[in-house]
Protein backbone atom coordinates (compact mmCIF):
# COMPACT_ATOMS: atom_id res chain seq x y z
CA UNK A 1 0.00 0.00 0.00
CA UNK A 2 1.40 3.29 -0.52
CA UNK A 3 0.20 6.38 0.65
CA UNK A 4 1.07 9.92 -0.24
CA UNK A 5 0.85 12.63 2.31
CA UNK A 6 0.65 16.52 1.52
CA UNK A 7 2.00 18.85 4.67
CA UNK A 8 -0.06 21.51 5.93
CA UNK A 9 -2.21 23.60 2.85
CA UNK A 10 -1.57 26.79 3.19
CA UNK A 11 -4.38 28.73 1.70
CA UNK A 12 -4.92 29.59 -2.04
CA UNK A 13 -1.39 28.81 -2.94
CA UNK A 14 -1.51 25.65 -1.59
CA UNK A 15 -4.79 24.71 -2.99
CA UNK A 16 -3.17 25.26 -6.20
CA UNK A 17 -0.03 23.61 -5.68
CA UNK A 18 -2.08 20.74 -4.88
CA UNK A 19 -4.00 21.08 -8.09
CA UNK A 20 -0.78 20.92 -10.14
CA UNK A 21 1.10 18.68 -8.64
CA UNK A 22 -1.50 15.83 -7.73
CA UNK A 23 -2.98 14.69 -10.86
CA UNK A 24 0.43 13.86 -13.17
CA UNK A 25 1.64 12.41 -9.67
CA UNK A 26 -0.65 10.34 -9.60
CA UNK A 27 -0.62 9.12 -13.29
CA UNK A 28 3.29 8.48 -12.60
CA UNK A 29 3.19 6.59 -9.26
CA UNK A 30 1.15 3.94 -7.81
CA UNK A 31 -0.87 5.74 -4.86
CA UNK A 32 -3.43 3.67 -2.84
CA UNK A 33 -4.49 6.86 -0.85
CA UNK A 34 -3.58 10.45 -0.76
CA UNK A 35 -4.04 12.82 2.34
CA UNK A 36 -3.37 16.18 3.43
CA UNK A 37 -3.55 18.52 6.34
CA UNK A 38 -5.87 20.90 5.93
CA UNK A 39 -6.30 23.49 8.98
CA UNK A 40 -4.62 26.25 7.39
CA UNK A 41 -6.57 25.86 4.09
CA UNK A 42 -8.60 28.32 4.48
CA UNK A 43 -6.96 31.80 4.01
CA UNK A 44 -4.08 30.60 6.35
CA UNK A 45 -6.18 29.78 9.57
CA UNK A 46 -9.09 27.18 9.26
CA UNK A 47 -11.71 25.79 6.92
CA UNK A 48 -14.60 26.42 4.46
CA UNK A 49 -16.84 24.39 2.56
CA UNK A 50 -15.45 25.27 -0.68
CA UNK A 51 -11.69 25.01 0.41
CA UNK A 52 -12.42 21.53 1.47
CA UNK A 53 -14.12 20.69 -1.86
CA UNK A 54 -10.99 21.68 -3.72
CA UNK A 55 -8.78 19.70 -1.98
CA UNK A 56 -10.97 16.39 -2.53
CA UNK A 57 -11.43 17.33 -6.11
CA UNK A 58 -7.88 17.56 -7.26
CA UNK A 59 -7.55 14.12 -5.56
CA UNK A 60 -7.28 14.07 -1.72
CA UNK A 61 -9.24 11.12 -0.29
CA UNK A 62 -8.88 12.66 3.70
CA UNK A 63 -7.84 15.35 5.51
CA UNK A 64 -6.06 15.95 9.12
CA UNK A 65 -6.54 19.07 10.76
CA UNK A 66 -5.21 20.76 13.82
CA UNK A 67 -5.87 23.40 16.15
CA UNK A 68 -6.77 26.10 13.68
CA UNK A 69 -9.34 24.02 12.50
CA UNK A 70 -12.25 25.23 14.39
CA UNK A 71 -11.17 29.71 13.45
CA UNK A 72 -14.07 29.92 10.62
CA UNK A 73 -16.81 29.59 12.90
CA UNK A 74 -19.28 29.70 10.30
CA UNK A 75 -17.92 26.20 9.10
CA UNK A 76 -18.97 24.17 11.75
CA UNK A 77 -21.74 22.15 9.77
CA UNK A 78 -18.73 21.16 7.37
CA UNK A 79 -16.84 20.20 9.61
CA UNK A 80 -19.29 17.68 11.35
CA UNK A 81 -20.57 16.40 8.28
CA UNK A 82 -17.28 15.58 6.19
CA UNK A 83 -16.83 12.06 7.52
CA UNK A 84 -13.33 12.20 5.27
CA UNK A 85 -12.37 15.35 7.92
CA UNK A 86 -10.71 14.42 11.13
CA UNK A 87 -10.42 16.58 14.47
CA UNK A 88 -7.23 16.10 16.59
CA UNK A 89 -9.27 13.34 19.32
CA UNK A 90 -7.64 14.42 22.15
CA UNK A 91 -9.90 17.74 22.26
CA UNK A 92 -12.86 17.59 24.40
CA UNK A 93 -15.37 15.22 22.98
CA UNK A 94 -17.78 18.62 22.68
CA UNK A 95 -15.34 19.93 19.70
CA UNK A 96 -16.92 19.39 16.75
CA UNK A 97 -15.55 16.98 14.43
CA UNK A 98 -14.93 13.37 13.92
CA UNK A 99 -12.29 11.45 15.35
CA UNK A 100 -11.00 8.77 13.14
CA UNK A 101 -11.48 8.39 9.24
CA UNK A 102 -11.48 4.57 7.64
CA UNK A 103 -10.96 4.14 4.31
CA UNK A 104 -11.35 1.56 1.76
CA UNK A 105 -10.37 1.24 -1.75
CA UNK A 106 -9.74 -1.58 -4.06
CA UNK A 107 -10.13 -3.91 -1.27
CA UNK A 108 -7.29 -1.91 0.70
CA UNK A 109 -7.88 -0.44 4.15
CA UNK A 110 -6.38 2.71 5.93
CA UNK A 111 -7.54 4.45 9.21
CA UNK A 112 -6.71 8.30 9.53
CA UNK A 113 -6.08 9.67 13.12
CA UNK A 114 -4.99 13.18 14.31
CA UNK A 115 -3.37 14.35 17.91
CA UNK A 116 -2.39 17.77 18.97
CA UNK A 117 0.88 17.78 20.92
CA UNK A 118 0.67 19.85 24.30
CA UNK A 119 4.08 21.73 24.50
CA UNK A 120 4.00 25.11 23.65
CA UNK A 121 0.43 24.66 22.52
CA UNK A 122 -2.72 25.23 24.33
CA UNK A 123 -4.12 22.92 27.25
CA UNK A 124 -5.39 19.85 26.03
CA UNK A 125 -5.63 16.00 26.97
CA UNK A 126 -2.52 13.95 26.65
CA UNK A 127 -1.82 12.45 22.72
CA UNK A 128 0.16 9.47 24.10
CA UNK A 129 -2.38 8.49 26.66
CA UNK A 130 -5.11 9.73 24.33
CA UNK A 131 -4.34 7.26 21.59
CA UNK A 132 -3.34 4.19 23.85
CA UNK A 133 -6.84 4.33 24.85
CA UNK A 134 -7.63 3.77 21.19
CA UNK A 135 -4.87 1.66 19.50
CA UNK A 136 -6.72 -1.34 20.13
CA UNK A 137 -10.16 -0.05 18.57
CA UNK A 138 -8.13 1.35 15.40
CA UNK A 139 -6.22 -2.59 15.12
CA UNK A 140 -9.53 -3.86 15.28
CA UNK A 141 -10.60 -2.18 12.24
CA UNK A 142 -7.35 -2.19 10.07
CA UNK A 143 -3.72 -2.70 11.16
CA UNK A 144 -2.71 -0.06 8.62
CA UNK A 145 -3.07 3.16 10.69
CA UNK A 146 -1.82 6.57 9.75
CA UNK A 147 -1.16 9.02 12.54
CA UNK A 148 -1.02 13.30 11.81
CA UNK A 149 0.72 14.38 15.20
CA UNK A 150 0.04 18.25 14.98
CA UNK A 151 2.20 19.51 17.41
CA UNK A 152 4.98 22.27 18.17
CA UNK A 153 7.83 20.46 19.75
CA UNK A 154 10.31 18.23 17.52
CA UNK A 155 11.33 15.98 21.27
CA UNK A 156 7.70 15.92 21.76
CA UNK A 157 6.99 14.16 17.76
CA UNK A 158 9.97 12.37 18.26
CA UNK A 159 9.37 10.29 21.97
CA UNK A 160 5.67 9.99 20.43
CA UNK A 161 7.04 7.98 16.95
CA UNK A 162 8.93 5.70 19.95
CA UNK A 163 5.75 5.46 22.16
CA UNK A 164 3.75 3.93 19.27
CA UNK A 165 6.62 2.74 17.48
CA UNK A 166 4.99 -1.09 16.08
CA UNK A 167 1.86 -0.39 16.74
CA UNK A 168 0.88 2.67 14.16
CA UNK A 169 1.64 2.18 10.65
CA UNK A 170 3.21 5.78 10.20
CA UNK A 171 3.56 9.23 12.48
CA UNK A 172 4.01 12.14 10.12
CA UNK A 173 4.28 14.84 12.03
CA UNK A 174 2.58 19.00 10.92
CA UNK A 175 2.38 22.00 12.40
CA UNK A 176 5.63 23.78 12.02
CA UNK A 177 5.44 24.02 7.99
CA UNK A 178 9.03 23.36 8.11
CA UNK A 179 10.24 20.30 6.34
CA UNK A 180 12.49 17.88 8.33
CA UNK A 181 15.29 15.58 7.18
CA UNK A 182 14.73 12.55 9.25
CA UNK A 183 12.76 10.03 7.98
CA UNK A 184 13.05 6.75 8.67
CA UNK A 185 11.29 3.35 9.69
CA UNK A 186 11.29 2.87 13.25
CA UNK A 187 12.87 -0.03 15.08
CA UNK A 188 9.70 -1.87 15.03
CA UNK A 189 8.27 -1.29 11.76
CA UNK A 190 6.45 2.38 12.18
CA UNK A 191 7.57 5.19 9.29
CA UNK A 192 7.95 8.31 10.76
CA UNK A 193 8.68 12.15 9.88
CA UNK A 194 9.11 14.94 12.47
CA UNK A 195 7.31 17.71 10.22
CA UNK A 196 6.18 17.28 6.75
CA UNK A 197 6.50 21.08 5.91
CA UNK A 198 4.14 23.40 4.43
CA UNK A 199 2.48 22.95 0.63
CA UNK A 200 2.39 26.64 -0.11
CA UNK A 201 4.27 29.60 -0.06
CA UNK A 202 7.94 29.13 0.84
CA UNK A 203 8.83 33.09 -0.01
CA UNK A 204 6.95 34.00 3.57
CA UNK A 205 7.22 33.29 7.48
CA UNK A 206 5.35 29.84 7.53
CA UNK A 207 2.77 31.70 4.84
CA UNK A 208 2.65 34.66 5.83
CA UNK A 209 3.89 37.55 3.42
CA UNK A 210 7.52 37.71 5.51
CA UNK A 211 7.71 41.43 5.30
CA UNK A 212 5.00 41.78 7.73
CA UNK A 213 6.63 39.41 10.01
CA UNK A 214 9.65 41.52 9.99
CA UNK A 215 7.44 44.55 10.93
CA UNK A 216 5.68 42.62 13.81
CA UNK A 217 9.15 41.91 15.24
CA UNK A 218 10.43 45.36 14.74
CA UNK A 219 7.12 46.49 16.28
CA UNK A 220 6.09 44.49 18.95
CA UNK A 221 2.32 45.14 18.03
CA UNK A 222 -0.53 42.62 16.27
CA UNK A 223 -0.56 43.02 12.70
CA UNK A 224 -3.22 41.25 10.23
CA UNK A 225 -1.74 38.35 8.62
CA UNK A 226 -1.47 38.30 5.00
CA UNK A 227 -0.69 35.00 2.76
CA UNK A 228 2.16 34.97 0.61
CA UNK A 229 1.63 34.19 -3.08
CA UNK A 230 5.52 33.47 -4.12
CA UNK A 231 7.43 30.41 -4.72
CA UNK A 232 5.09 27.84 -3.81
CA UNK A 233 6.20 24.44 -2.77
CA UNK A 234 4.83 20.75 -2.07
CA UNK A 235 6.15 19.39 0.62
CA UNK A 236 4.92 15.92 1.03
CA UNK A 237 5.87 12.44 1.84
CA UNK A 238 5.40 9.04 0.56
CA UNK A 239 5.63 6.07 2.67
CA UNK A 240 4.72 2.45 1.25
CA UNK A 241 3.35 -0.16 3.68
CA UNK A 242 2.95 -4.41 3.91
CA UNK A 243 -0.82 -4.15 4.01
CA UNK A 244 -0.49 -7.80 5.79
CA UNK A 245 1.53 -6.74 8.53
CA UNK A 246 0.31 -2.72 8.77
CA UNK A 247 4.35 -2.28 8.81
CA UNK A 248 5.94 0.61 7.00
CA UNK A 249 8.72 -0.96 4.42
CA UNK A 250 9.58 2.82 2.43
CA UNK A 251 9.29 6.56 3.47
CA UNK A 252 10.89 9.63 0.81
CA UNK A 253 9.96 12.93 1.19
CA UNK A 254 9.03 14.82 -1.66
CA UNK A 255 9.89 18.71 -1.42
CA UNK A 256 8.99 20.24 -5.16
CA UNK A 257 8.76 23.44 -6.68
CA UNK A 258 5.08 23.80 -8.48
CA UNK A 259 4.40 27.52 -8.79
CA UNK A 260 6.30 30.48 -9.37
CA UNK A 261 3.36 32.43 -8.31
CA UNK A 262 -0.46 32.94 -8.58
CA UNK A 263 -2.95 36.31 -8.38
């Protein structure tokens, strides 16, 4: 089974990276099942309706999230009803959302699950004791289990790939939109990436148009965020796993030029 996996989407430029890139990708590889992150889809900070539907129609089969998710407030109805959406589980139950994807193709089976890490981020319930809660429910359905861990410190990704090393499939990690180079297959059989990176604008401060991030550090004072429509990048992964075994045998990160620019 191979699976490709798109790092955060970073508004309109990474909509459209996604657009170009995807479909002759797709005609050149063998891909069982494509996902993305998605929480920054939207303008740089959440989700809409019509973000979400361009994602799944240039190819995306489900999408991870994080804790931007939830900033369009008006897109709460999309969010519960797109079963191929995920929430990070560990929120409170009362988030909106759902909390595990499963999908199926050509007799092939892959669960989607998404944490939020807890350093440096806001309170929230423990990932590692979240998901041990749940391992056994997600084996029960599929052993081939792909984890998003959506979180802000690299020691934090990197004792979670060890927690769960053997029993997940894969732990890609978002968040940062900063591409890592440390991929590898666990001791025990469990691919793993500390950050995917950002599929957007690489001429910017994580997306944002970088001269205004200059200003709000020269500053000190809130400024509105802007998105950055230059030099846009996929950054991605693929990782290929023994569907028998649900253990990762490949992971190569992909980190492309697509776009010079768009209007």
């Amino acid at each position: 089974m191979n699976i490709l996996f798109f790092g955060d989407i970073f508004g309109r430029p990474g909509r459209r990276a996604v657009e170009a890139f995807l479909p002759p990708f797709l005609k050149e590889n063998n891909v069982d099942f494509v996902i993305a992150n998605c929480e920054n889809a939207a303008d740089g900070k959440g989700v809409t309706e019509h973000t979400l539907n361009e994602i799944f129609n240039a190819g995306v089969d489900s999408l991870t999230s994080g804790n931007h998710l939830w900033d369009k407030k008006n897109s709460i109805d999309v969010i519960i009803n797109e079963k191929r959406l995920v929430k990070p589980f560990n929120f409170p139950e009362e988030a909106p959302g759902n909390e595990y994807c499963l999908l199926e193709k050509n007799g092939k089976k892959l669960l989607i699950a998404n944490l939020c890490g807890q350093a440096f981020m806001q309170p929230i319930d423990s990932p590692f004791f979240a998901l041990e809660k749940r391992i056994e429910e997600f084996r029960d359905l599929t052993s081939n289990i792909l984890i998003d861990f959506h979180a802000e410190s690299t020691a934090e990704k990197r004792t979670f790939g060890f927690y769960f090393d053997g029993k997940i499939s894969a732990m890609v990690g978002t968040h940062t939109h900063i591409q890592t180079a440390d991929e590898e297959i666990l001791p025990n059989g469990t691919a793993y990436l500390t950050d995917v990176g950002m599929t957007g604008p690489i001429d910017s401060v994580i997306g944002i148009k970088k001269d205004i991030a200059i200003e709000k550090i020269k500053k000190g004072l809130p400024m509105r965020h802007e998105v950055s429509f230059n030099n846009i990048y996929i950054n991605a992964v693929l990782i290929e796993i023994d569907e028998a075994s649900g253990k990762a045998v490949n992971i190569k990160r992909i980190r492309q030029k697509v776009l010079d620019s768009i209007s």
